[in-house]
Protein backbone atom coordinates (compact mmCIF):
# COMPACT_ATOMS: atom_id res chain seq x y z
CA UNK A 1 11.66 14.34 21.83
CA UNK A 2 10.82 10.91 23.64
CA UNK A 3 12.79 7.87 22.27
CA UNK A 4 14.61 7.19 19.64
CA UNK A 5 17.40 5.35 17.58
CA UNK A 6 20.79 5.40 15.93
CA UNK A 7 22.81 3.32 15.33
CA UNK A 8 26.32 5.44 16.10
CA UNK A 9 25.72 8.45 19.14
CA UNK A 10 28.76 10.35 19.73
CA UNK A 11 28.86 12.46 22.89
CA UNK A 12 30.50 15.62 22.19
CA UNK A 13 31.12 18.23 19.11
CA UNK A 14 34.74 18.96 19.40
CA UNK A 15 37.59 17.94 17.54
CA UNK A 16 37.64 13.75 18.27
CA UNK A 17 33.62 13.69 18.19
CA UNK A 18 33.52 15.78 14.87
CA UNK A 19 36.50 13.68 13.42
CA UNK A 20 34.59 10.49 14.16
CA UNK A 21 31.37 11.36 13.19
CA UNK A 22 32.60 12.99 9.65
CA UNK A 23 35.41 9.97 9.04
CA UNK A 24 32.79 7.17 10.13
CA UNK A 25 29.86 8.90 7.90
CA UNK A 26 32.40 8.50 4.75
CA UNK A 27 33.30 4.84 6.05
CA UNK A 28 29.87 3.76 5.91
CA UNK A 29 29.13 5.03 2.58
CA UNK A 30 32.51 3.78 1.38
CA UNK A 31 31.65 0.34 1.98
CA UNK A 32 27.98 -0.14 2.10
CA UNK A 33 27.39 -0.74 5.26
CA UNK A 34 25.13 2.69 5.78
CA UNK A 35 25.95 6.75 5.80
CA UNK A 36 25.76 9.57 7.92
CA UNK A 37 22.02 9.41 8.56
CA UNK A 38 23.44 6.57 11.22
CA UNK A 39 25.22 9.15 13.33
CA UNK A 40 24.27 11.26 15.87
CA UNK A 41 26.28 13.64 17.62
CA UNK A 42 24.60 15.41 20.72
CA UNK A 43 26.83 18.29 22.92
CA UNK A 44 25.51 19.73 25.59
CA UNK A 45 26.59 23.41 24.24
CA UNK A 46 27.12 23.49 20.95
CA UNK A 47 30.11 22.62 18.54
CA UNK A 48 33.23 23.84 19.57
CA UNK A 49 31.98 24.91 23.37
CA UNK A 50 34.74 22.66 25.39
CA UNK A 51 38.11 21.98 25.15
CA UNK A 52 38.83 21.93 21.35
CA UNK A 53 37.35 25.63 21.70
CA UNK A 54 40.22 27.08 23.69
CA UNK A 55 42.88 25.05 22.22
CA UNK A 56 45.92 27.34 21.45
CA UNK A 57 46.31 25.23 18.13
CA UNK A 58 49.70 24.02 18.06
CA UNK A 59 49.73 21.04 15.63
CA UNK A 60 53.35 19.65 16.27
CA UNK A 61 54.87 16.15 16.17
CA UNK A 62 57.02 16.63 18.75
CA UNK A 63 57.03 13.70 21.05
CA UNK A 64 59.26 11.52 22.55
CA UNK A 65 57.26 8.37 22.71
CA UNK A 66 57.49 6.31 19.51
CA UNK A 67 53.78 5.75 19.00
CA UNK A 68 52.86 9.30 19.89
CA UNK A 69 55.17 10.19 17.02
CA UNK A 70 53.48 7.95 14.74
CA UNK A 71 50.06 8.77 15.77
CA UNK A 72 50.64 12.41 15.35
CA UNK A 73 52.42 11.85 11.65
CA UNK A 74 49.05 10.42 10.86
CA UNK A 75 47.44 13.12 12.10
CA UNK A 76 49.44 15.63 10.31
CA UNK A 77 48.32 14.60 7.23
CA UNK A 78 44.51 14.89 8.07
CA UNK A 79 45.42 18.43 8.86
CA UNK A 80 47.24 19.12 4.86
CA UNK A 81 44.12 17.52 3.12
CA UNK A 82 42.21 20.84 3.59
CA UNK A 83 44.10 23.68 5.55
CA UNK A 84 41.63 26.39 4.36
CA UNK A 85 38.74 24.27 5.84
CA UNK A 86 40.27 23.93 8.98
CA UNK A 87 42.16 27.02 9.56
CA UNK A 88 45.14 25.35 9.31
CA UNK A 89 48.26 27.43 9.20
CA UNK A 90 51.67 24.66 7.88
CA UNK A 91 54.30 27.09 9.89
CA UNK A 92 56.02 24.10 11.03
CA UNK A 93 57.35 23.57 14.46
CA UNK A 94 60.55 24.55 16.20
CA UNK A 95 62.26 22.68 19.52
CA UNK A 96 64.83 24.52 21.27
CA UNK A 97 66.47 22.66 24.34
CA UNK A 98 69.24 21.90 26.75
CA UNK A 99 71.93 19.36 27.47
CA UNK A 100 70.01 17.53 29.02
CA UNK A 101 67.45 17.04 26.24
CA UNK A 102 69.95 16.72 24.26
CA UNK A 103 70.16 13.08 23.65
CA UNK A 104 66.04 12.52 23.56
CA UNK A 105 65.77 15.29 20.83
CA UNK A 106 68.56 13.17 18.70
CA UNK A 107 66.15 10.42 19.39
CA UNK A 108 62.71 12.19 17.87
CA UNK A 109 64.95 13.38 14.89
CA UNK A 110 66.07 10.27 13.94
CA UNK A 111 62.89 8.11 14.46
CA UNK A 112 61.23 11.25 12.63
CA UNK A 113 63.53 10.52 9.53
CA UNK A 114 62.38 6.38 9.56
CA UNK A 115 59.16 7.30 9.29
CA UNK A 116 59.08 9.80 6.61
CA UNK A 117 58.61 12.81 9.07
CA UNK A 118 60.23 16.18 7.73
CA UNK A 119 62.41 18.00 9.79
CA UNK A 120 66.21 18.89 10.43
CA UNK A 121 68.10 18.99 13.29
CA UNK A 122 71.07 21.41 14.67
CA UNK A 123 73.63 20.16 17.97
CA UNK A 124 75.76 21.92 19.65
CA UNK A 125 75.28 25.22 20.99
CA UNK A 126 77.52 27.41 18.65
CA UNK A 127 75.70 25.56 15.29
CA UNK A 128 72.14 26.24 17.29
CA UNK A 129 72.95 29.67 18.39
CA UNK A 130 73.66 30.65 14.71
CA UNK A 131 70.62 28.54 13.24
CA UNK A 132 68.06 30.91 15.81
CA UNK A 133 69.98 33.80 15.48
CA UNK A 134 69.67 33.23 11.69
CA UNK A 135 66.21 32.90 12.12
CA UNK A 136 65.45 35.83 14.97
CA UNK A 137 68.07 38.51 14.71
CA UNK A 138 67.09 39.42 18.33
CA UNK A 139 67.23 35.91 19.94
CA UNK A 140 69.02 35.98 22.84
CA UNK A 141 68.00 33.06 25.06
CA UNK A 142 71.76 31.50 26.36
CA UNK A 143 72.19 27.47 27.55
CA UNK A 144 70.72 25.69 24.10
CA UNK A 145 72.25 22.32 23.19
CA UNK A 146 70.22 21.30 20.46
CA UNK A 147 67.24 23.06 18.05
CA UNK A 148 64.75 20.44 16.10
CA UNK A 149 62.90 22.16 13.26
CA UNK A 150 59.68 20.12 11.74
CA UNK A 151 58.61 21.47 8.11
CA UNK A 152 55.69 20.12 8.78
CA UNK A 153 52.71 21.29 11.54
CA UNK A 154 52.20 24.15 12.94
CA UNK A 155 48.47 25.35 14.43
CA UNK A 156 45.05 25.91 13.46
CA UNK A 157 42.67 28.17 14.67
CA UNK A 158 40.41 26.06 17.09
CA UNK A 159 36.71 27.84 16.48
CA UNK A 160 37.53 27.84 13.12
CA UNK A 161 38.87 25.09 12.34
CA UNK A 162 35.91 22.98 14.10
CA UNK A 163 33.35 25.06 12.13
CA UNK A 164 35.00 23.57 9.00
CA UNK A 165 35.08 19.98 10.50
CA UNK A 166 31.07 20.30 11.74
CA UNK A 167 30.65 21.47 8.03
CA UNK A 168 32.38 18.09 6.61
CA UNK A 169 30.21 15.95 8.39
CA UNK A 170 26.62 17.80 8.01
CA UNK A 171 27.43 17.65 4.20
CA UNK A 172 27.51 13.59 5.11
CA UNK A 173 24.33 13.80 6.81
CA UNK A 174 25.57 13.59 10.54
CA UNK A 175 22.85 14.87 12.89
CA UNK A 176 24.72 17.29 15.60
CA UNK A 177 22.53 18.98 18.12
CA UNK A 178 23.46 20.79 20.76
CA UNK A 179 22.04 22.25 23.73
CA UNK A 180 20.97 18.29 24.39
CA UNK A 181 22.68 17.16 27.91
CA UNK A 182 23.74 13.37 28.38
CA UNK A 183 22.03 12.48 31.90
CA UNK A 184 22.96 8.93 32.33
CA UNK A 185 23.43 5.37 30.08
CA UNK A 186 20.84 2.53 29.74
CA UNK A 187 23.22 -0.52 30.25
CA UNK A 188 22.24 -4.31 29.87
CA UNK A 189 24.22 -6.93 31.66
CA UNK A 190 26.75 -6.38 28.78
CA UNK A 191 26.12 -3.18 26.73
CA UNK A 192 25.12 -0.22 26.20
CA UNK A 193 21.33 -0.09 25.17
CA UNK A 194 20.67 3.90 25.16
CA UNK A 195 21.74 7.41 26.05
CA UNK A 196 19.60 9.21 28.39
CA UNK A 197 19.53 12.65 27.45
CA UNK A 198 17.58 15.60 28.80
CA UNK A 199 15.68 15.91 25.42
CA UNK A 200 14.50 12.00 25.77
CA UNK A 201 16.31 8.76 25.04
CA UNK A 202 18.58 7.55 22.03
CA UNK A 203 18.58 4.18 21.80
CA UNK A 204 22.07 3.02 20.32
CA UNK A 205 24.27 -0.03 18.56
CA UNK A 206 27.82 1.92 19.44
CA UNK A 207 28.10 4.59 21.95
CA UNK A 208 31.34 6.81 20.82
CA UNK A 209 32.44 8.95 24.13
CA UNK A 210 34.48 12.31 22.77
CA UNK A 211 34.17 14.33 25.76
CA UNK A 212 36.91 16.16 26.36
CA UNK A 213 37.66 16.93 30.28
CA UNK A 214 34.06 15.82 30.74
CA UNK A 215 35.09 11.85 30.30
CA UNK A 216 35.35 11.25 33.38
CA UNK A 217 31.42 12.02 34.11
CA UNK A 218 30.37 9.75 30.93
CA UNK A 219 33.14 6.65 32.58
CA UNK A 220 31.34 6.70 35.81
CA UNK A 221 28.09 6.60 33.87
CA UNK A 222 29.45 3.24 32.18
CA UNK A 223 30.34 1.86 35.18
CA UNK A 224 34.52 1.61 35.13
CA UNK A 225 36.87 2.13 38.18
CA UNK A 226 37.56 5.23 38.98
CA UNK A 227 40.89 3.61 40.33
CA UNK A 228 43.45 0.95 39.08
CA UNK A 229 46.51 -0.72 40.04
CA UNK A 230 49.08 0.47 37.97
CA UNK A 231 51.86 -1.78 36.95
CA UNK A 232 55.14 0.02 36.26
CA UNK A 233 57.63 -1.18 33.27
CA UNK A 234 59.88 -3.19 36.04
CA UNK A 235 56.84 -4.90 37.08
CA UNK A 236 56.17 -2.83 40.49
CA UNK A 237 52.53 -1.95 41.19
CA UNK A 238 50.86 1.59 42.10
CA UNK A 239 47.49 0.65 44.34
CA UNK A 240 45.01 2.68 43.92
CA UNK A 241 45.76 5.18 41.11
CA UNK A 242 43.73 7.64 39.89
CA UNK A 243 41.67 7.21 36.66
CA UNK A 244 41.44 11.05 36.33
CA UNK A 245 43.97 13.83 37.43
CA UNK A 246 42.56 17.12 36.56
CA UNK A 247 45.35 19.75 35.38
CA UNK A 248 45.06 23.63 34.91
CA UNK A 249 46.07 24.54 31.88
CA UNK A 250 48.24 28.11 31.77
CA UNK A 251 47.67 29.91 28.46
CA UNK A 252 47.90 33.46 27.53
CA UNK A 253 48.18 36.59 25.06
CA UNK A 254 50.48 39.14 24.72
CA UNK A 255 48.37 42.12 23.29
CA UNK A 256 50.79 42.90 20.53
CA UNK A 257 50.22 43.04 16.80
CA UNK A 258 50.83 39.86 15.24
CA UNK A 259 52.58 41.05 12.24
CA UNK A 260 55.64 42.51 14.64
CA UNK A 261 56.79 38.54 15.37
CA UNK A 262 57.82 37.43 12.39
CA UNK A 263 61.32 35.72 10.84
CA UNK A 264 64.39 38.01 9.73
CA UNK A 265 62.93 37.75 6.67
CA UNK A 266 59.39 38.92 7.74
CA UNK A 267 57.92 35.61 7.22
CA UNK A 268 55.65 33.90 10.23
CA UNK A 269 57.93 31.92 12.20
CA UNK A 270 57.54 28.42 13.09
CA UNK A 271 55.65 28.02 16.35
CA UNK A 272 58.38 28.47 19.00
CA UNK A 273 58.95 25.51 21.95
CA UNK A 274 62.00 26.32 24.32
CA UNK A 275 62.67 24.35 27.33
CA UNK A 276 65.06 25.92 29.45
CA UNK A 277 68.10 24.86 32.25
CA UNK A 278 68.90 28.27 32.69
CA UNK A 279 67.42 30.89 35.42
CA UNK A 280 64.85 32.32 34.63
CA UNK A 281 64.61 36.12 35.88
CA UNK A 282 61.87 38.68 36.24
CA UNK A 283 61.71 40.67 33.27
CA UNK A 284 60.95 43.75 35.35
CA UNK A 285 62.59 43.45 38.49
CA UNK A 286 65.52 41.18 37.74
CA UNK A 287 64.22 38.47 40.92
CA UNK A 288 64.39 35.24 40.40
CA UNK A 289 61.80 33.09 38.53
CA UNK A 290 62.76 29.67 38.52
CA UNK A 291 65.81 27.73 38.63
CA UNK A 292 64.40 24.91 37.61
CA UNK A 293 63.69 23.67 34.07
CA UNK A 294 61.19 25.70 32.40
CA UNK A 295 59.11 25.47 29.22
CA UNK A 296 57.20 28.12 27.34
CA UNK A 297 55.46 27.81 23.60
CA UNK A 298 53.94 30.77 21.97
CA UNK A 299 53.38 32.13 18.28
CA UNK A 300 51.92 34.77 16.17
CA UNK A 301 48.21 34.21 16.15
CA UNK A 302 45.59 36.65 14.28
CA UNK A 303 42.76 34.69 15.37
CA UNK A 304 43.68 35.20 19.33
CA UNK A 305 44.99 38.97 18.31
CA UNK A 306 48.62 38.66 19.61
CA UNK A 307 51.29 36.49 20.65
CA UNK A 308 49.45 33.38 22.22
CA UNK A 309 50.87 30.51 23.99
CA UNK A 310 51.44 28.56 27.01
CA UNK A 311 54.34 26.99 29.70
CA UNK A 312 53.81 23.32 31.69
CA UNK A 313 49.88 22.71 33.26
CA UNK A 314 49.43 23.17 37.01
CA UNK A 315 48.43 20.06 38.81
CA UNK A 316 45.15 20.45 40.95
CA UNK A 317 46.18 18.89 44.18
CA UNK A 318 42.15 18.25 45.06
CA UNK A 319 40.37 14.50 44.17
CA UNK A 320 39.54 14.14 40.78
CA UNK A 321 35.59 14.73 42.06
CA UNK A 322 35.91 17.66 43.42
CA UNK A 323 36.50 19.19 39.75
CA UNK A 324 34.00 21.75 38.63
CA UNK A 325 31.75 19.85 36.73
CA UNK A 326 32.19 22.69 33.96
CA UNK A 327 35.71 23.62 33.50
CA UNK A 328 35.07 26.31 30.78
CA UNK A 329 32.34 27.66 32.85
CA UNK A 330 32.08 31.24 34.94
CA UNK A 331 31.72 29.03 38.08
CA UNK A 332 34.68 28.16 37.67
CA UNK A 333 37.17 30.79 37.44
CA UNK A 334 39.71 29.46 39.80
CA UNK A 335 40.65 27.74 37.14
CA UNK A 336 42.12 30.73 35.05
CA UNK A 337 45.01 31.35 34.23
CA UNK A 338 46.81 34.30 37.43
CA UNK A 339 49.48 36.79 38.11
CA UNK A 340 52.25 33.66 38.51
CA UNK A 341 51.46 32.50 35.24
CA UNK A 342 51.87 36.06 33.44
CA UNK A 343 54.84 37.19 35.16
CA UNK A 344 56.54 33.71 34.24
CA UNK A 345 55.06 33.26 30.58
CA UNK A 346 56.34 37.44 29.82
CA UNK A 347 59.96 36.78 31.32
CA UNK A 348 60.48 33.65 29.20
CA UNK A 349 59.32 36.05 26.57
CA UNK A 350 61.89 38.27 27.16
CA UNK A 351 64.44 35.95 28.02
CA UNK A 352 64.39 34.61 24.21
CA UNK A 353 63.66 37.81 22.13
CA UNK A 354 64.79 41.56 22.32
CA UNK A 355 61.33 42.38 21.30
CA UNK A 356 59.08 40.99 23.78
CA UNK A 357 61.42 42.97 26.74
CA UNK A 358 59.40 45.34 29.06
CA UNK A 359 56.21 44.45 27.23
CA UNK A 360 54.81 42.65 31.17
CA UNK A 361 51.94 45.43 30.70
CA UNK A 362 50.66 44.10 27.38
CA UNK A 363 49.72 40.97 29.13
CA UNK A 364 45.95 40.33 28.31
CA UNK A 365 44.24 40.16 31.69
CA UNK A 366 41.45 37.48 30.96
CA UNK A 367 40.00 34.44 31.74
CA UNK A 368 42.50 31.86 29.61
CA UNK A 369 43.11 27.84 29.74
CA UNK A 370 41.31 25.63 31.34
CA UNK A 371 41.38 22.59 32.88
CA UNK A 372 42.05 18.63 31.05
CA UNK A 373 41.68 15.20 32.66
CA UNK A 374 44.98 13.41 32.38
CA UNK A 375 44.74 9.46 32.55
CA UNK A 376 47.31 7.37 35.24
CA UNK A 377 50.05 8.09 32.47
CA UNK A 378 49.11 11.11 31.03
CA UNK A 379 48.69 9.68 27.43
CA UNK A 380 45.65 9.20 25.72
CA UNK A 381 43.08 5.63 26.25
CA UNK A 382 41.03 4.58 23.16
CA UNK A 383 39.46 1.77 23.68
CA UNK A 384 36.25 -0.50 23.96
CA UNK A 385 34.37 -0.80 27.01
CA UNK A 386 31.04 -3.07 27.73
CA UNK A 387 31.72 -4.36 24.27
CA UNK A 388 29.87 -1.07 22.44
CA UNK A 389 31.29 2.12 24.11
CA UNK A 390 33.92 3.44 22.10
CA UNK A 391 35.89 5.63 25.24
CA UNK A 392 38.50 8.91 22.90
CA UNK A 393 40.15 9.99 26.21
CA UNK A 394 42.92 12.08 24.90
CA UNK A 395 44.65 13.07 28.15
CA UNK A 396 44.88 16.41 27.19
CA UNK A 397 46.58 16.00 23.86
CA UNK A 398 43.65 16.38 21.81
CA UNK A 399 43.08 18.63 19.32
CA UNK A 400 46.14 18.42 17.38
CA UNK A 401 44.90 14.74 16.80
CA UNK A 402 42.60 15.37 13.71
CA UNK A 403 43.53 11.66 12.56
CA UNK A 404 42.19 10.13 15.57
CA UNK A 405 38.53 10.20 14.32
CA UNK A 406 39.93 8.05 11.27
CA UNK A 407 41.50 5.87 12.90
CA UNK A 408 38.29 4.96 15.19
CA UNK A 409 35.74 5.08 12.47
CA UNK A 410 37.82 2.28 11.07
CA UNK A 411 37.74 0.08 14.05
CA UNK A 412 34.06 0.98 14.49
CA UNK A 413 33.41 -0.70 11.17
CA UNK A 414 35.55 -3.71 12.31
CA UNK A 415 38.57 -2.56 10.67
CA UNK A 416 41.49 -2.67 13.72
CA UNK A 417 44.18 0.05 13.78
CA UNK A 418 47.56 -0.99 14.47
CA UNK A 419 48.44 3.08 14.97
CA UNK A 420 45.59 2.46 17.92
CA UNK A 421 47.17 -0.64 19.79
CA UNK A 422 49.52 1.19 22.55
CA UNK A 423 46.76 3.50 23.73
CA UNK A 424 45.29 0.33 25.20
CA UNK A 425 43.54 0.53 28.55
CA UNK A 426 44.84 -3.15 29.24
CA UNK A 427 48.47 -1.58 29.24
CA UNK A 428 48.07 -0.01 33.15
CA UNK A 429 47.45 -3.71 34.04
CA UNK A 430 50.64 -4.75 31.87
CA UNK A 431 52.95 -2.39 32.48
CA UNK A 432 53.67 -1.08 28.66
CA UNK A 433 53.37 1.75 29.92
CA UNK A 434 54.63 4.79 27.26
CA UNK A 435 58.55 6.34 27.79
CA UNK A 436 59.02 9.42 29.54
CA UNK A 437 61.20 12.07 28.47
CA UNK A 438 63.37 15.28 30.47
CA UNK A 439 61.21 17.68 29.54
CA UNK A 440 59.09 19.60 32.26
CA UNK A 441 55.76 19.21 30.51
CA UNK A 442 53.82 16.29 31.98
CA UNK A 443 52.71 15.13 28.23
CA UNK A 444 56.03 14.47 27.23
């Protein structure tokens, strides 16, 4: 191929390099300044191949952070502008928690309401018990405080839906090409100058990094610390932190017809999100679980052919370079998804519906999740580094966040996003750091 130019290369075809590239390509037409032509997107697979490819889907808004919530609102939206280009399924989203969520799920619900964010809340457990019961005649699940139902979200289906964003920006002129591996940066004493590829050189004015799990390869290529200091909210410092923490991500299907989980009125429920206080006991030998708090998601999902979802990731207690270097790949199958996981995610199951009781055998045994690079604080980093690269690390909350491409196609045509400004990497120096919530989920 030998070398070449652009003036935009985006590393990576999944859902924050696809985003960029087809929101940038209608940003530079929009204003003059150039079009897709510009844009290159090279993936060292194909579109779709990583992360964004095993996504289970769920689109929610669900946070407890303030400028998660708002970020995700934003991101929402993208989603309604075309839901039959990206496989986009508006179910909405439904919270069920404990006492002692109860106060932070007040919280979401009313900062939803200020910023225009539909949903409704029920408190108390005798109101919430009637609301799911109302909903799922067989819901049975004891110990909830407080249910938070968003109108709005849902999931996509992740092949799919990336097919229809690869579409949008090839009908701007974006060049993708795949099979093309990223082997190292050209950097001047500032910049970068080009990407070294394994199909020849791209020389570059903006480098836009949309890796997925794989960040962490391209941010030793640039040159950054693969530790920090981090500074706490009270001012007291962590030495020697992590950049990357690599999580395995627990995901699975219940081989069960779709059509069979649906609303008392034979609708397709919202996607269902329960965090639990109470024990939770083997569905087919009565031991003992947890008794802990627990977490499970899951929905009805034709394009995964069953009931699909997920509890909290498992931490990999190993040095963030030890990590496959392919997470998705068959060398690396310690990284799926085992019998802990299954007997866990199928008593929660049963624990909350009827239905799903003495249904542990309908468990699809194959590979499932993954694994995701969280940052020091497990929320996302976009930011500019050596005053060209453009770094999307999403921490693992990634392809719900359509919007995100948007929002950095504006700042790459000098257009700063306030929506952007607390996903700063200067804030592990600061200490404004992001609030954590109760729940067991790490993202949260």
């Amino acid at each position: 191929m030998g070398q070449q130019h652009a003036r935009f290369v985006i590393i990576g075809a999944g859902i924050h390099g696809l985003s960029t590239a087809w929101h940038l390509a209608r940003r530079l037409k929009a204003t003059g300044k150039g079009s897709g032509n510009d844009i290159v997107v090279v993936d060292k697979t194909g579109i779709a191949a990583g992360a964004s490819g095993v996504a289970c889907g769920v689109i929610r808004n669900n946070y407890f952070q303030p400028a998660m919530r708002e970020l995700m609102a934003h991101s929402v939206a993208i989603w309604e502008t075309d839901p039959s280009a990206f496989s986009y399924h508006p179910v909405g989203y439904l919270q069920v928690a404990p006492e002692a969520m109860r106060a932070d799920v007040g919280q979401i619900y009313t900062e939803q309401q200020a910023i225009g964010y539909r949903s409704t809340i029920v408190d108390g457990a005798d109101a919430c018990r009637a609301y799911l019961t109302g909903m799922f005649s067989d819901w049975q699940a004891p110990g909830t405080s407080v249910v938070l139902h968003e109108k709005q979200g849902g999931y996509a289906n992740n092949v799919a839906s990336m097919r229809g964003l690869a579409a949008k920006a090839l009908a701007e002129g974006v060049d993708i090409r795949t099979g093309v591996t990223v082997t190292g940066l050209t950097l001047d004493s500032s910049a970068v100058t080009a990407v070294r590829t394994d199909a020849g050189d791209i020389r570059c004015e903006h480098l836009v990094v949309a890796a997925g799990p794989w960040v962490r390869d391209i941010w030793a290529m640039l040159e950054l610390p693969g530790h920090l200091t981090l500074t706490a909210p009270d001012g007291t410092t962590r030495e020697n932190t992590p950049m990357w923490t690599y999580w395995a991500l627990q995901e699975g299907t219940l081989d069960v017809d779709p059509n069979t989980f649906t609303d008392n009125h034979g609708n397709l429920p919202p996607v269902v999100h329960i965090d639990s206080a109470e024990p939770l006991r083997d569905d087919t030998d009565g031991s003992l679980v947890t008794d802990e708090m627990w977490g499970i998601y899951y929905k009805p999902d034709f394009a995964f052919g069953g009931v699909q979802g997920g509890a909290a990731p498992l931490r990999l207690d190993r040095p963030a370079g030890e990590v496959a270097v392919d997470p998705y790949g068959p060398a690396s199958p310690e990284f799926t998804v085992g019998e802990d996981f299954a007997r866990m995610w199928t008593s929660a199951l049963a624990h909350c519906h009827k239905r799903f009781e003495g249904k542990r055998d309908l468990y699809r045994k194959e590979p499932s999740g993954g694994i995701g690079a969280f940052t020091p604080d497990s929320f996302p980093v976009f930011d500019t580094f050596r005053q060209n690269a453009y770094v999307i690390a999403d921490s693992n909350h990634g392809y719900k966040m359509i919007g995100v491409g948007a929002l950095v196609a504006e700042e790459l045509t000098g257009n700063p996003q306030a929506l952007l400004e607390p996903f700063r990497f200067s804030r592990y120096a600061s200490g404004q750091l992001h609030p954590t919530s109760h729940s067991p989920f790490p993202w949260s």
